[in-house]
Protein backbone atom coordinates (compact mmCIF):
# COMPACT_ATOMS: atom_id res chain seq x y z
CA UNK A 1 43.14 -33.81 19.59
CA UNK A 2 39.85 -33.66 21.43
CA UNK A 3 37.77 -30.17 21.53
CA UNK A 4 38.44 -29.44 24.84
CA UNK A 5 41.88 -29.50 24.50
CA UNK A 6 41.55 -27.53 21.06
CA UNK A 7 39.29 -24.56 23.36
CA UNK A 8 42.04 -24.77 25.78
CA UNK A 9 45.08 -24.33 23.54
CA UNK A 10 43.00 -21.57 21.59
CA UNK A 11 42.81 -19.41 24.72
CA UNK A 12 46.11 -20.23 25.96
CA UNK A 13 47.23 -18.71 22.69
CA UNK A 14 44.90 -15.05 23.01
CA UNK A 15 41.96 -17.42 21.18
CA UNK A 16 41.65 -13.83 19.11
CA UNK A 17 40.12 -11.98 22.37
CA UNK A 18 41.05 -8.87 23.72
CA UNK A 19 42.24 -9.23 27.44
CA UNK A 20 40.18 -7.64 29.66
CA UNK A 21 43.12 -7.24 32.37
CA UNK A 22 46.23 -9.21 33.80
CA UNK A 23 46.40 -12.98 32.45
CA UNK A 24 46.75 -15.42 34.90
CA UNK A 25 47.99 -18.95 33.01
CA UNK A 26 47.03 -22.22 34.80
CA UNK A 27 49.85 -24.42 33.05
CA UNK A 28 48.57 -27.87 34.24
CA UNK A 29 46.80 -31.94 33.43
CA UNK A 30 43.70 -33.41 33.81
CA UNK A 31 43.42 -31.70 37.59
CA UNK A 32 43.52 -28.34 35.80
CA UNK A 33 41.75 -29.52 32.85
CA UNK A 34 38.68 -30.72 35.07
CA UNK A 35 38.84 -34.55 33.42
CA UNK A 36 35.75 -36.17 33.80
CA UNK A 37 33.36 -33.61 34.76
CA UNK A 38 30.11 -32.64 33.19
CA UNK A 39 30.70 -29.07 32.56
CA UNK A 40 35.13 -28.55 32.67
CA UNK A 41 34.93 -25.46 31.37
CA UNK A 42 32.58 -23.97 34.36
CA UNK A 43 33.37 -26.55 37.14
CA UNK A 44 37.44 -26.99 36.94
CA UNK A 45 39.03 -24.77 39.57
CA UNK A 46 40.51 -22.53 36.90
CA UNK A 47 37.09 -21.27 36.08
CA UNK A 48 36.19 -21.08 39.99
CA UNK A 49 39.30 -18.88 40.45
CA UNK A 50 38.26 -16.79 37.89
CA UNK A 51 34.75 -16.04 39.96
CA UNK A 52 36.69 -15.76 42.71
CA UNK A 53 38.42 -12.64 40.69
CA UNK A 54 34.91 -11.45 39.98
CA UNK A 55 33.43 -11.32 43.32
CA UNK A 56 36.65 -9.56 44.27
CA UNK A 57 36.13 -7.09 41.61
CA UNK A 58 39.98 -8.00 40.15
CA UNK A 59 40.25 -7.77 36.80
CA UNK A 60 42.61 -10.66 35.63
CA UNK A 61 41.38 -13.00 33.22
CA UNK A 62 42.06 -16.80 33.36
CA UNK A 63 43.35 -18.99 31.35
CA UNK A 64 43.20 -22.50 31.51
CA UNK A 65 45.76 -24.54 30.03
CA UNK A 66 45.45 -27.72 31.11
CA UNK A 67 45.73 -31.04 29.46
CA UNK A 68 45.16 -34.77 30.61
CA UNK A 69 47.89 -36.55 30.71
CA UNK A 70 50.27 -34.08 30.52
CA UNK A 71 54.12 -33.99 32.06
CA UNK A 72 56.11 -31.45 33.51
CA UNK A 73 58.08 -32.31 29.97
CA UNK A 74 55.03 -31.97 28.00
CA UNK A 75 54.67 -28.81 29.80
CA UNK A 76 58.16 -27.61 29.06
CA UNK A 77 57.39 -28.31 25.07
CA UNK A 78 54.32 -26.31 24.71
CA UNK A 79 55.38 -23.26 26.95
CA UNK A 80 57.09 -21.07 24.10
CA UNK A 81 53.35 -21.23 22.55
CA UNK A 82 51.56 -20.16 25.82
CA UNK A 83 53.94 -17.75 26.03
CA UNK A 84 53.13 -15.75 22.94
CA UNK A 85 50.41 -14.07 24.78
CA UNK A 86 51.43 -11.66 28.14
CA UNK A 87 51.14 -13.87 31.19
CA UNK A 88 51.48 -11.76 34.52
CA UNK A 89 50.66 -14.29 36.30
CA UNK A 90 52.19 -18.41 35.56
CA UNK A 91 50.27 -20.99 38.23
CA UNK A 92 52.27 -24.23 37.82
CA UNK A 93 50.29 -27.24 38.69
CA UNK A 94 52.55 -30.16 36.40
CA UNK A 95 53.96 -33.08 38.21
CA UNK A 96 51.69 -35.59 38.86
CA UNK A 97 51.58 -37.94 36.32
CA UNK A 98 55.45 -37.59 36.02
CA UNK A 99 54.75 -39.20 39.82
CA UNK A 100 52.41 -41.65 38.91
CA UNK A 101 54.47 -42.77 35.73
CA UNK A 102 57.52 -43.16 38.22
CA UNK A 103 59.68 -40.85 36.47
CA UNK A 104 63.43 -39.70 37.87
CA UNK A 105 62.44 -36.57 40.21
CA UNK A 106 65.68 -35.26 39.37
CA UNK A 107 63.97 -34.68 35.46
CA UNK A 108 60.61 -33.52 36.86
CA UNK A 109 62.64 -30.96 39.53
CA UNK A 110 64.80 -30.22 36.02
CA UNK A 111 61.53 -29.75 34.14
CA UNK A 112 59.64 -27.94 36.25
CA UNK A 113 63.04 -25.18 36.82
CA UNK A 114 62.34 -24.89 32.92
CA UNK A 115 59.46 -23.75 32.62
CA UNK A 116 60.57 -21.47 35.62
CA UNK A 117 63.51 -20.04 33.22
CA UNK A 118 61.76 -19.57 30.48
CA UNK A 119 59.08 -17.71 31.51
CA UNK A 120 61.13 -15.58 33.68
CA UNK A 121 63.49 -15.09 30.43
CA UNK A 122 60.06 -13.91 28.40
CA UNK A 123 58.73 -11.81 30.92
CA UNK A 124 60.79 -11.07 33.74
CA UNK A 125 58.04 -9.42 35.99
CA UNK A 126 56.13 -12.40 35.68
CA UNK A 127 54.75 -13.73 39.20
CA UNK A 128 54.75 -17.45 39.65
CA UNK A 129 52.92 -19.64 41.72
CA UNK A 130 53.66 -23.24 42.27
CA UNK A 131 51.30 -25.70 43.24
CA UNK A 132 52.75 -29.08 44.96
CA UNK A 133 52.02 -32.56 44.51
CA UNK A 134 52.42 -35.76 46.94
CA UNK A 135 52.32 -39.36 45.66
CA UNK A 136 50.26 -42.28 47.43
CA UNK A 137 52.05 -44.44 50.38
CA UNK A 138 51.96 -47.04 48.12
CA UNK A 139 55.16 -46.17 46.37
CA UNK A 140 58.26 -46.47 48.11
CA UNK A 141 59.01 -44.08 50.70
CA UNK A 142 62.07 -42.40 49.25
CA UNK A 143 60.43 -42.26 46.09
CA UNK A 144 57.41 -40.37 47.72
CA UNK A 145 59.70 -38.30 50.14
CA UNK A 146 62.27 -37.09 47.38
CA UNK A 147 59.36 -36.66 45.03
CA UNK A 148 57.26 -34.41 47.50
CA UNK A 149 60.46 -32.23 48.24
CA UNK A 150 61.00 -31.07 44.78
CA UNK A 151 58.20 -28.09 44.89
CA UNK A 152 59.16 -26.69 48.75
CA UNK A 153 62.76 -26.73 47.63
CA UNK A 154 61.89 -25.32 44.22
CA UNK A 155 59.82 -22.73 45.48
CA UNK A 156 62.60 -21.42 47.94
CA UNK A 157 65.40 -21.40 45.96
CA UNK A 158 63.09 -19.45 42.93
CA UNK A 159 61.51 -17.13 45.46
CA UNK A 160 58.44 -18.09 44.65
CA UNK A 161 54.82 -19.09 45.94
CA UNK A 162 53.88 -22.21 46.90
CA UNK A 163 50.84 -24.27 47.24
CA UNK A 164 52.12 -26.73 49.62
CA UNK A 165 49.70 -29.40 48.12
CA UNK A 166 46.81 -29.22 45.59
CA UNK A 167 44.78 -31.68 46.47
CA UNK A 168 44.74 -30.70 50.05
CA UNK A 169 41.56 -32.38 51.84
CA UNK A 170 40.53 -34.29 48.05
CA UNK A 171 43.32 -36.33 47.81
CA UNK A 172 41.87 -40.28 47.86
CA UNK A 173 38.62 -39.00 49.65
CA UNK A 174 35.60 -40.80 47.98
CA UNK A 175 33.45 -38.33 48.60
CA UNK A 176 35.47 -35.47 46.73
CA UNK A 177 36.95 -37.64 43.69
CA UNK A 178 35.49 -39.50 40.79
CA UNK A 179 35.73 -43.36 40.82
CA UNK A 180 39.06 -43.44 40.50
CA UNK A 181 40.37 -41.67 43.68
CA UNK A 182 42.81 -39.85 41.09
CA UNK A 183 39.97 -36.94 39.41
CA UNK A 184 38.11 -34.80 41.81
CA UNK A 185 34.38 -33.94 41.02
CA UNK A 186 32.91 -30.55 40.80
CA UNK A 187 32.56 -30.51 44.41
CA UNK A 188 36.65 -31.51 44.73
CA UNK A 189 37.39 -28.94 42.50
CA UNK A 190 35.67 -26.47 44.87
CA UNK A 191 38.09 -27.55 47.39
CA UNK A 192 40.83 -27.00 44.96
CA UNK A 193 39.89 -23.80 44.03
CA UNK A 194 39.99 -22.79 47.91
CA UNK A 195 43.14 -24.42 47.87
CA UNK A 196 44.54 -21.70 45.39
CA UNK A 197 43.13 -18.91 46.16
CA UNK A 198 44.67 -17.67 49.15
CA UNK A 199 48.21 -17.99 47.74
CA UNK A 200 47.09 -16.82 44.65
CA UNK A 201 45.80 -14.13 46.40
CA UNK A 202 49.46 -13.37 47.66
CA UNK A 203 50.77 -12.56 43.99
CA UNK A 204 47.77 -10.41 42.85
């Protein structure tokens, strides 16, 4: 287990700090986790949001819990640990690399309700936010269509928020991504994190 991931897990779990207000909980991969970039802990959008809060004068504190590589499954297995702290806020961002990997979007759309259940079921005034993903036109086009439809429908039917898609205006654009065309840089992120905000925004 790598340090990052050891700094993120150790805040996800209170990391032994007193909150200073409302916890928002970025539950994400290597998109949240800010793979790849110099500084993750300053440049991934979780840590833009949070000066976002600043210069709004909210007092919610973030918390980043990303991890590369993760799945909404992965996800689902370490949310009764993130959940030992309050969370008054839950931002979903998990799906991707279930996409990528080619998984059944019937088990990512099953996954994904999870963690929706059981964070509802640990603290019921919980607001959640989800953020959705699209795959490339490279895979099949009911793959990509039935894939993309999971977080719209999911949203509705949870009465939730919804990012219609994260990587609005980064997606596959050279100029915003890493080598790649999968990891935004710093400058990506800061699309990301304007991506966010305004539904974020909706829940606070």
């Amino acid at each position: 287990m790598n340090r990052l991931r050891l700094l993120f897990l150790f805040l996800a779990c209170g990391g032994g700090l007193a909150a200073a207000g409302p916890t928002i909980v970025f539950l994400g991969d290597s998109l949240t986790a800010g793979y790849g970039l110099q500084n993750p802990a300053a440049e991934a959008y979780p840590a833009l949001i949070q000066e976002k809060l600043h210069a709004a004068g909210l007092p919610h504190r973030v918390v980043n819990a990303g991890i590369s590589g993760d799945t909404t499954a992965g996800g689902l297995r370490r949310l009764n640990w993130l959940l030992r702290q309050p969370v008054d806020v839950l931002v979903i961002a998990l799906g991707g690399n279930d996409g990528l990997r080619g998984l059944d979007p019937a088990v990512t759309r099953a996954n994904l309700q999870g963690i929706i259940d059981r964070t509802r079921a640990k603290y019921p005034a919980a607001r959640l936010v989800l953020a959705g993903m699209q795959m490339p036109a490279n895979m099949s086009e009911d793959f990509t269509r039935t894939y993309r439809e999971i977080f719209p429908e999911l949203a509705k039917a949870n009465n939730i928020a919804l990012i219609p898609f994260l990587l609005e205006g980064v997606g596959a654009d050279p100029a915003l991504n890493q080598p790649d065309l999968i990891h935004p840089t710093a400058e990506g992120q800061k699309r990301i994190a304007d991506n966010v905000w305004p539904w974020l925004q909706t829940v606070l």
